[in-house]
N, C-alpha and C. Protein backbone atom coordinates (compact mmCIF):
# COMPACT_ATOMS: atom_id res chain seq x y z
N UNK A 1 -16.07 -3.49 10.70
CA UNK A 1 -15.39 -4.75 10.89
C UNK A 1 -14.72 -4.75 12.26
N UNK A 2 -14.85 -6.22 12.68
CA UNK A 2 -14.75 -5.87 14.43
C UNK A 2 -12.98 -6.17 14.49
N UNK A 3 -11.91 -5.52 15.36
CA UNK A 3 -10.70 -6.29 15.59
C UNK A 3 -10.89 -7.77 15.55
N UNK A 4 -11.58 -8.64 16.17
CA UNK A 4 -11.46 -10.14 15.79
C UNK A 4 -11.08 -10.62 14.61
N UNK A 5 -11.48 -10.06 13.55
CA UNK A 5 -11.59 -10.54 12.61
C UNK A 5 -10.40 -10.12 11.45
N UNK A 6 -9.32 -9.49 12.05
CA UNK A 6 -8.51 -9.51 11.57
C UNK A 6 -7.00 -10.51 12.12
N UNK A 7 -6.21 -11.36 11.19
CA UNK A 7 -5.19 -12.28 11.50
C UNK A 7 -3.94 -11.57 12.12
N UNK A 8 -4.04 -10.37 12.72
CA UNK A 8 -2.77 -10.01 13.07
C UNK A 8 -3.11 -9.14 13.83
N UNK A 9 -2.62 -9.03 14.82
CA UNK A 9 -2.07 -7.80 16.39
C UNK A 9 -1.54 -6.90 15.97
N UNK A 10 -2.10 -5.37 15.43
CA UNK A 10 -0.94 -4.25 15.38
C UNK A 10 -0.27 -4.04 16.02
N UNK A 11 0.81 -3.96 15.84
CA UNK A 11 1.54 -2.82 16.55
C UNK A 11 1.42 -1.27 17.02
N UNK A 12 1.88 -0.67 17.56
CA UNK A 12 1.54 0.72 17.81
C UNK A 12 1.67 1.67 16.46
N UNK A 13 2.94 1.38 16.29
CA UNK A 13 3.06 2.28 14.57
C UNK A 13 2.47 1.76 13.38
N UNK A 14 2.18 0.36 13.44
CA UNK A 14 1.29 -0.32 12.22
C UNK A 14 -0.11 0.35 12.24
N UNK A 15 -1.29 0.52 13.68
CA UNK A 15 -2.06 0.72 13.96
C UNK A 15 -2.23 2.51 13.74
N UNK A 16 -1.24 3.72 13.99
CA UNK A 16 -0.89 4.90 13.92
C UNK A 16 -1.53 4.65 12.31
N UNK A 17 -0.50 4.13 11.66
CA UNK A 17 -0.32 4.43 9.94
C UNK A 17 -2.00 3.79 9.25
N UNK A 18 -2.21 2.79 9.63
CA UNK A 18 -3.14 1.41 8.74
C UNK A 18 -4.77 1.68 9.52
N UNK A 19 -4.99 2.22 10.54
CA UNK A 19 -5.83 2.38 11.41
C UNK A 19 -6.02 3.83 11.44
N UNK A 20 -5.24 4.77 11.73
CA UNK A 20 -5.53 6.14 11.84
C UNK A 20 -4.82 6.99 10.66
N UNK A 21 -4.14 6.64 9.79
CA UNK A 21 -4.47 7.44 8.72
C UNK A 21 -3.07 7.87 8.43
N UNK A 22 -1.87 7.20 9.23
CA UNK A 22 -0.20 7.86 9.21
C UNK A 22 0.08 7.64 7.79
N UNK A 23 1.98 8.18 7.92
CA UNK A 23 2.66 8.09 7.02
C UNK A 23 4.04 7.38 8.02
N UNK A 24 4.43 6.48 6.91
CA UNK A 24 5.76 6.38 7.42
C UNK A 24 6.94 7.02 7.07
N UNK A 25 7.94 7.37 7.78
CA UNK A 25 8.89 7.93 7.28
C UNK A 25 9.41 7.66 5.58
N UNK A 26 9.78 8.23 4.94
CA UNK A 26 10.29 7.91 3.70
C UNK A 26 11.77 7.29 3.60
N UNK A 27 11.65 6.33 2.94
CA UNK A 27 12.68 5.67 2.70
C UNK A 27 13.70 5.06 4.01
N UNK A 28 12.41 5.07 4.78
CA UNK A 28 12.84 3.89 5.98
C UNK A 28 12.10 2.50 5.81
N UNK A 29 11.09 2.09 4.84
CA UNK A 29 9.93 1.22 4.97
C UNK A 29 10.55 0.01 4.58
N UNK A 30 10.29 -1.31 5.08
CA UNK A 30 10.97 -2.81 4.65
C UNK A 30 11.42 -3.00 3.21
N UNK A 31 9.94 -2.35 2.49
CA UNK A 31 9.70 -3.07 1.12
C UNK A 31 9.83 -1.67 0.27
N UNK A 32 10.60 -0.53 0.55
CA UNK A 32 11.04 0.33 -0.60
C UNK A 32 12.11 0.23 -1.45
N UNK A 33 13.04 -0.98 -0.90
CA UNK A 33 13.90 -1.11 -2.56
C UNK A 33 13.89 -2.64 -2.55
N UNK A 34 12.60 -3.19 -2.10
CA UNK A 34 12.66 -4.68 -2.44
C UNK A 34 11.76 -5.04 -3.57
N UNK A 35 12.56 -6.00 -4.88
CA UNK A 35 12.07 -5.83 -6.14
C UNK A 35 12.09 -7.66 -6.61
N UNK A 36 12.03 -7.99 -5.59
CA UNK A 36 12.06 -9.87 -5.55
C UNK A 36 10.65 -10.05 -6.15
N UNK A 37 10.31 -10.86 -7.09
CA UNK A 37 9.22 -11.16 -7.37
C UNK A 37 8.07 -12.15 -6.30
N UNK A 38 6.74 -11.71 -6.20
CA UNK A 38 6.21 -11.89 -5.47
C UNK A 38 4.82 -10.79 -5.31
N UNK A 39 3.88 -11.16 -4.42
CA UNK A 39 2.93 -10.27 -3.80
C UNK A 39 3.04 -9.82 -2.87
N UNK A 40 2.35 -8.54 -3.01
CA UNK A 40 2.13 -7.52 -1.57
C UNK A 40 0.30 -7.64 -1.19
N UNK A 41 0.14 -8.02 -0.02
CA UNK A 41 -0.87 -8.04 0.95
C UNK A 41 -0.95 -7.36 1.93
N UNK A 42 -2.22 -6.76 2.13
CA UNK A 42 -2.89 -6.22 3.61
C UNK A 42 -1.97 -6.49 4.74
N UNK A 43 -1.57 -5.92 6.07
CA UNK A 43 -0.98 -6.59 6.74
C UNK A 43 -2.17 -6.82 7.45
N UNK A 44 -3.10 -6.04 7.60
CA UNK A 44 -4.19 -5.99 8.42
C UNK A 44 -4.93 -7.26 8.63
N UNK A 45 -5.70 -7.78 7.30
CA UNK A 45 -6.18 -8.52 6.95
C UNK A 45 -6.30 -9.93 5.87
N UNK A 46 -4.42 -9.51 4.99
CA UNK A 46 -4.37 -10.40 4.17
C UNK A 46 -4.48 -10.75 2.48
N UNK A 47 -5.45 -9.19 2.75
CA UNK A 47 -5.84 -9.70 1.07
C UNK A 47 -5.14 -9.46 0.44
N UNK A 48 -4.92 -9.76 -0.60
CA UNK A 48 -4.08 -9.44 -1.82
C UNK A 48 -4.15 -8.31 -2.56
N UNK A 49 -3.18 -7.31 -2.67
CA UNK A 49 -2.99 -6.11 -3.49
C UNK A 49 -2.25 -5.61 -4.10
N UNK A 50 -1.05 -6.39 -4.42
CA UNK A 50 -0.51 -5.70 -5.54
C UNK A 50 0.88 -6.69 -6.06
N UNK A 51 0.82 -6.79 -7.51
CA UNK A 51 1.97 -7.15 -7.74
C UNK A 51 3.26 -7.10 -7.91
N UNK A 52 4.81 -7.82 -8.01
CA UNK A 52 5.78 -7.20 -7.79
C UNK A 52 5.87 -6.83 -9.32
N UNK A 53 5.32 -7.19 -10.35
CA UNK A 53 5.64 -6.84 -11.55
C UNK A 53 4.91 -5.33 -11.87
N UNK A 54 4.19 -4.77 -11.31
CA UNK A 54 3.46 -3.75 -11.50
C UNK A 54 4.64 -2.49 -10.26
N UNK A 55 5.13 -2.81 -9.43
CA UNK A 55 6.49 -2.36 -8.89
C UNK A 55 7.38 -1.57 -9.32
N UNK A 56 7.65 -0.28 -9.06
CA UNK A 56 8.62 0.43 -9.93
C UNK A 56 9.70 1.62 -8.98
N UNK A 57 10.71 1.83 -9.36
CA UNK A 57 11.41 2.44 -9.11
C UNK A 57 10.93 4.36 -8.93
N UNK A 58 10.27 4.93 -8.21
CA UNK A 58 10.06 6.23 -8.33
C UNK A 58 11.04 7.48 -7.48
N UNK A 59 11.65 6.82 -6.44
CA UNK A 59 12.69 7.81 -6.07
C UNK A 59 11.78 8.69 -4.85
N UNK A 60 10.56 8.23 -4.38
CA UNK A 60 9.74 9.48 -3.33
C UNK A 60 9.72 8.46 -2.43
N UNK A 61 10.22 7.69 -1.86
CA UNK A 61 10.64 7.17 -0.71
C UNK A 61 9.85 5.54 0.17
N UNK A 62 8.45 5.53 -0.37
CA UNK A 62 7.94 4.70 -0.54
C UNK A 62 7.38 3.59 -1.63
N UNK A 63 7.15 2.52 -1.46
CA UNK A 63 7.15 1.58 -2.49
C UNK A 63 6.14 1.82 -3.46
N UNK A 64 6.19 1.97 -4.98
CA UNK A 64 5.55 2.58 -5.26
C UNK A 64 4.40 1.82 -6.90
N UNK A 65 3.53 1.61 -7.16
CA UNK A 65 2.88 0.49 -8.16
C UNK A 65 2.18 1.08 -9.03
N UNK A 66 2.28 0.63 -10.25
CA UNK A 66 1.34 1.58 -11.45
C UNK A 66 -0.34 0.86 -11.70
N UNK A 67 -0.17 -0.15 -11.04
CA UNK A 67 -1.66 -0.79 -10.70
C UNK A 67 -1.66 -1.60 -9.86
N UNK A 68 -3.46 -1.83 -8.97
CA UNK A 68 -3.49 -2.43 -8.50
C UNK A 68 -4.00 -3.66 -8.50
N UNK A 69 -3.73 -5.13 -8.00
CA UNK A 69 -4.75 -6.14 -8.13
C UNK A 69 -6.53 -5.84 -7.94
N UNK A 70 -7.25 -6.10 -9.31
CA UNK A 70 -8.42 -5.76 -9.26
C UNK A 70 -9.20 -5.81 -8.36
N UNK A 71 -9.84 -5.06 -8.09
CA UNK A 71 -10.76 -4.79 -6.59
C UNK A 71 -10.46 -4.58 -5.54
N UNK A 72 -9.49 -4.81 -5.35
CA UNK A 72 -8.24 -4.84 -3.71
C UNK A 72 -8.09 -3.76 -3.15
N UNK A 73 -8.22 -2.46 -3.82
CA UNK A 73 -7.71 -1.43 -3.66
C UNK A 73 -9.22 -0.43 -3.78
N UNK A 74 -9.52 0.85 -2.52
CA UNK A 74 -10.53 1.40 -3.03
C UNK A 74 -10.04 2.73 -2.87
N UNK A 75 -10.01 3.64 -3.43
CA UNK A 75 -9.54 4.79 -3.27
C UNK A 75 -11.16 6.67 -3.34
N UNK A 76 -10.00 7.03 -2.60
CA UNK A 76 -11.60 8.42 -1.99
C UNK A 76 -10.72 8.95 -1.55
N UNK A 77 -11.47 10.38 -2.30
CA UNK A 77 -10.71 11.50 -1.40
C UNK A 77 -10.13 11.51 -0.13
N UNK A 78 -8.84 12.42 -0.29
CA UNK A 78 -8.17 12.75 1.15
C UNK A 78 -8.84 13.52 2.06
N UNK A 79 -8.48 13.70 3.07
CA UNK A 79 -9.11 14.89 3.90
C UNK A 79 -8.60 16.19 3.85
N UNK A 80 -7.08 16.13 3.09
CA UNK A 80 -6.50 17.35 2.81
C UNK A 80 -7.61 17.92 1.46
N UNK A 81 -8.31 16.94 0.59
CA UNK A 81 -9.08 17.32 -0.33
C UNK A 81 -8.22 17.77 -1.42
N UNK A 82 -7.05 17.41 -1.60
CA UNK A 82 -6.34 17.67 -2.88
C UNK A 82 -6.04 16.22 -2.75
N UNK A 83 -5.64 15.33 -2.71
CA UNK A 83 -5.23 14.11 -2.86
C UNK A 83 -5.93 12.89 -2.88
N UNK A 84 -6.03 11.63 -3.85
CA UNK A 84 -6.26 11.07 -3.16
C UNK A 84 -5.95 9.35 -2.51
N UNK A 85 -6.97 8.86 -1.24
CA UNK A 85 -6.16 8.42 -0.52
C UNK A 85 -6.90 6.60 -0.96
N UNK A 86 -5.84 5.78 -0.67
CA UNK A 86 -6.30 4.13 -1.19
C UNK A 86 -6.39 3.85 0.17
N UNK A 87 -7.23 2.59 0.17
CA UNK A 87 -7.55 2.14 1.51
C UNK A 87 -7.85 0.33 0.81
N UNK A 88 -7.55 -0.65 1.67
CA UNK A 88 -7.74 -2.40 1.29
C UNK A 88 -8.85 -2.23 0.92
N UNK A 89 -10.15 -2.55 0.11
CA UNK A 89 -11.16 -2.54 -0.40
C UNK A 89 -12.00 -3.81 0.61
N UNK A 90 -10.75 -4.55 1.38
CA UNK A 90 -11.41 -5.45 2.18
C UNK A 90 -11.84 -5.23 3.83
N UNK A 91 -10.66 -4.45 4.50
CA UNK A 91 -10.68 -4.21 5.53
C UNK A 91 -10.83 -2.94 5.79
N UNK A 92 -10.36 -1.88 5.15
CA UNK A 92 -10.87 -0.66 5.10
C UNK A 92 -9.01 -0.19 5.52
N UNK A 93 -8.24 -0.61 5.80
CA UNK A 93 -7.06 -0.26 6.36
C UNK A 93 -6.32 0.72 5.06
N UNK A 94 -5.34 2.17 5.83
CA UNK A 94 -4.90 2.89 5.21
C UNK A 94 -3.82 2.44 4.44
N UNK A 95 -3.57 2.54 2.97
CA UNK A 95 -2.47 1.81 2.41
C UNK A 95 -1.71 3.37 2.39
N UNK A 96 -1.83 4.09 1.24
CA UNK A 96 -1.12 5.42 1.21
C UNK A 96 -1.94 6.48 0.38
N UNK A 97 -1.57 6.80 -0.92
CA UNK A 97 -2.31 7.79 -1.75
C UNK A 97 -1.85 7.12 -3.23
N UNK A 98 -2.71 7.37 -4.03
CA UNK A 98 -2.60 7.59 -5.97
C UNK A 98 -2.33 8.63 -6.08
N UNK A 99 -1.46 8.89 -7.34
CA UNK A 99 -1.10 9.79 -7.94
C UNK A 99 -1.30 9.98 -9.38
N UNK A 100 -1.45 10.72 -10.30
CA UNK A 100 -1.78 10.66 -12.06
C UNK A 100 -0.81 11.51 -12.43
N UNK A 101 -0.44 11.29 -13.54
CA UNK A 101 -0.51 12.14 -14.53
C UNK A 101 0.95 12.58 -14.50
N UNK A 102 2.03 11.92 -14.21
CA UNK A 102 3.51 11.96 -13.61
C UNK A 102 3.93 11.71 -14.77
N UNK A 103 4.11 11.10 -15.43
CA UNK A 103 4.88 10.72 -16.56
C UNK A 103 5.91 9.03 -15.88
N UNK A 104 5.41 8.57 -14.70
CA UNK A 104 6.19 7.50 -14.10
C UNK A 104 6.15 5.82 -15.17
N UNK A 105 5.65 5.88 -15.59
CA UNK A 105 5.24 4.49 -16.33
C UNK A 105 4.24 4.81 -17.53
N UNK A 106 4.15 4.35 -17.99
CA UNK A 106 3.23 4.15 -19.54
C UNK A 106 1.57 4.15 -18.93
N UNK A 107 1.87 3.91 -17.91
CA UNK A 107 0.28 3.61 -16.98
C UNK A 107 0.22 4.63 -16.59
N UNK A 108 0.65 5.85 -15.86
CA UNK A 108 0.77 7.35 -15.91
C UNK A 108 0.23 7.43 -14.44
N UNK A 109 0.11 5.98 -13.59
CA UNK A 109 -0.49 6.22 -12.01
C UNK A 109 0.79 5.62 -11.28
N UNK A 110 0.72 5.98 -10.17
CA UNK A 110 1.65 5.85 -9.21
C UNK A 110 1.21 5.64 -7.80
N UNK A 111 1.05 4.09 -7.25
CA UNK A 111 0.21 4.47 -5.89
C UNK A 111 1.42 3.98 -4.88
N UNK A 112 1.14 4.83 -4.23
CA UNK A 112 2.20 5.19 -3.21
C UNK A 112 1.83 4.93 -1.89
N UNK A 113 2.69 3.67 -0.84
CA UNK A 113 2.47 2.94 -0.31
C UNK A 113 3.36 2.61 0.66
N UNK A 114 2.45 2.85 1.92
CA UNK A 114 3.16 2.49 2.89
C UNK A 114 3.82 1.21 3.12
N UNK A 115 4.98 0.67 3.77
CA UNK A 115 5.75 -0.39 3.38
C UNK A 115 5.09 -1.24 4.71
N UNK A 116 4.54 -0.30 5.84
CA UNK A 116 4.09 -0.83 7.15
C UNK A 116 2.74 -1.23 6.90
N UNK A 117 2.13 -0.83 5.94
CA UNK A 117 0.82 -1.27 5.53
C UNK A 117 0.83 -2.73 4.68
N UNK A 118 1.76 -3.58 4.41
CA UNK A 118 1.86 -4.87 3.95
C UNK A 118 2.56 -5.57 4.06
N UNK A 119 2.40 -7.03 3.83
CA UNK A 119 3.37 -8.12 4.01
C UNK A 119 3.55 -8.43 2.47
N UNK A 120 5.44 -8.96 2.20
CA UNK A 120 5.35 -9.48 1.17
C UNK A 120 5.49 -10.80 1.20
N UNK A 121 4.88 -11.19 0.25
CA UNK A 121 4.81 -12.91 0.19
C UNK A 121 5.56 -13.30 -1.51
N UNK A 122 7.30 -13.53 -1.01
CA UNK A 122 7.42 -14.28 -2.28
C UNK A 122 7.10 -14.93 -2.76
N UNK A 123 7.40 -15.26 -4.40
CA UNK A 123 6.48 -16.05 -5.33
C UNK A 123 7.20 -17.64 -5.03
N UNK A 124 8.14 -17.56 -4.64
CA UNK A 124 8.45 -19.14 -4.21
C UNK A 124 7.26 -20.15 -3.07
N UNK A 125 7.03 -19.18 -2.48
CA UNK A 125 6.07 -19.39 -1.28
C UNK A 125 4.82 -19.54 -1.55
């Protein structure tokens, strides 16, 4: 997918994290204790990925969801090869990593998410 074709100009640290594969600091990110109802989208490209009701409190520093909006999300091994890593299913852009088997929610996944990797769009809007 060519840069044209995405609605937004990275930034240097958007592009670091969403483009080459970063992390953002923990518990510096916009949307780690924001719990306003609404959606989270691609910043990259827009699409839609995740809801605020699927949103939960985990305490590891980034925003964190026990599912994702269907299809939105594609996930493949890390390169560390123990983890693994989600990417927009549309644009290919780095969101963060899944996790299992935590005991975090009744859903028992935890995907863990960069706050620089999306825009939120309240539900008023």
């Amino acid at each position: 997918m060519n840069k044209e074709n995405f609605p937004t100009k990275l930034t240097r640290e958007e592009e670091r994290v969403i483009v080459y594969g970063g992390t953002e600091m923990p518990f510096s990110g916009e949307y780690y204790d924001n719990f306003r109802k609404g959606t989270y989208v691609c910043r990259r490209c827009g699409k839609a990925l995740y809801r605020s009701v699927d949103k939960f409190e985990s305490d590891c520093g980034w925003p964190s969801f026990d599912s994702e909006i269907a299809g939105a999300v594609r996930k493949l091994a890390d390169k560390d090869g123990v983890r693994t890593e989600i990417r927009c299913a549309n644009c290919d852009a780095h969101l963060g990593h899944v996790f299992y088997n935590e005991g975090f929610t009744p859903k028992n996944t935890r995907h863990c998410v960069n706050s620089i990797s999306m825009r939120f769009i309240p539900e008023e809007e």
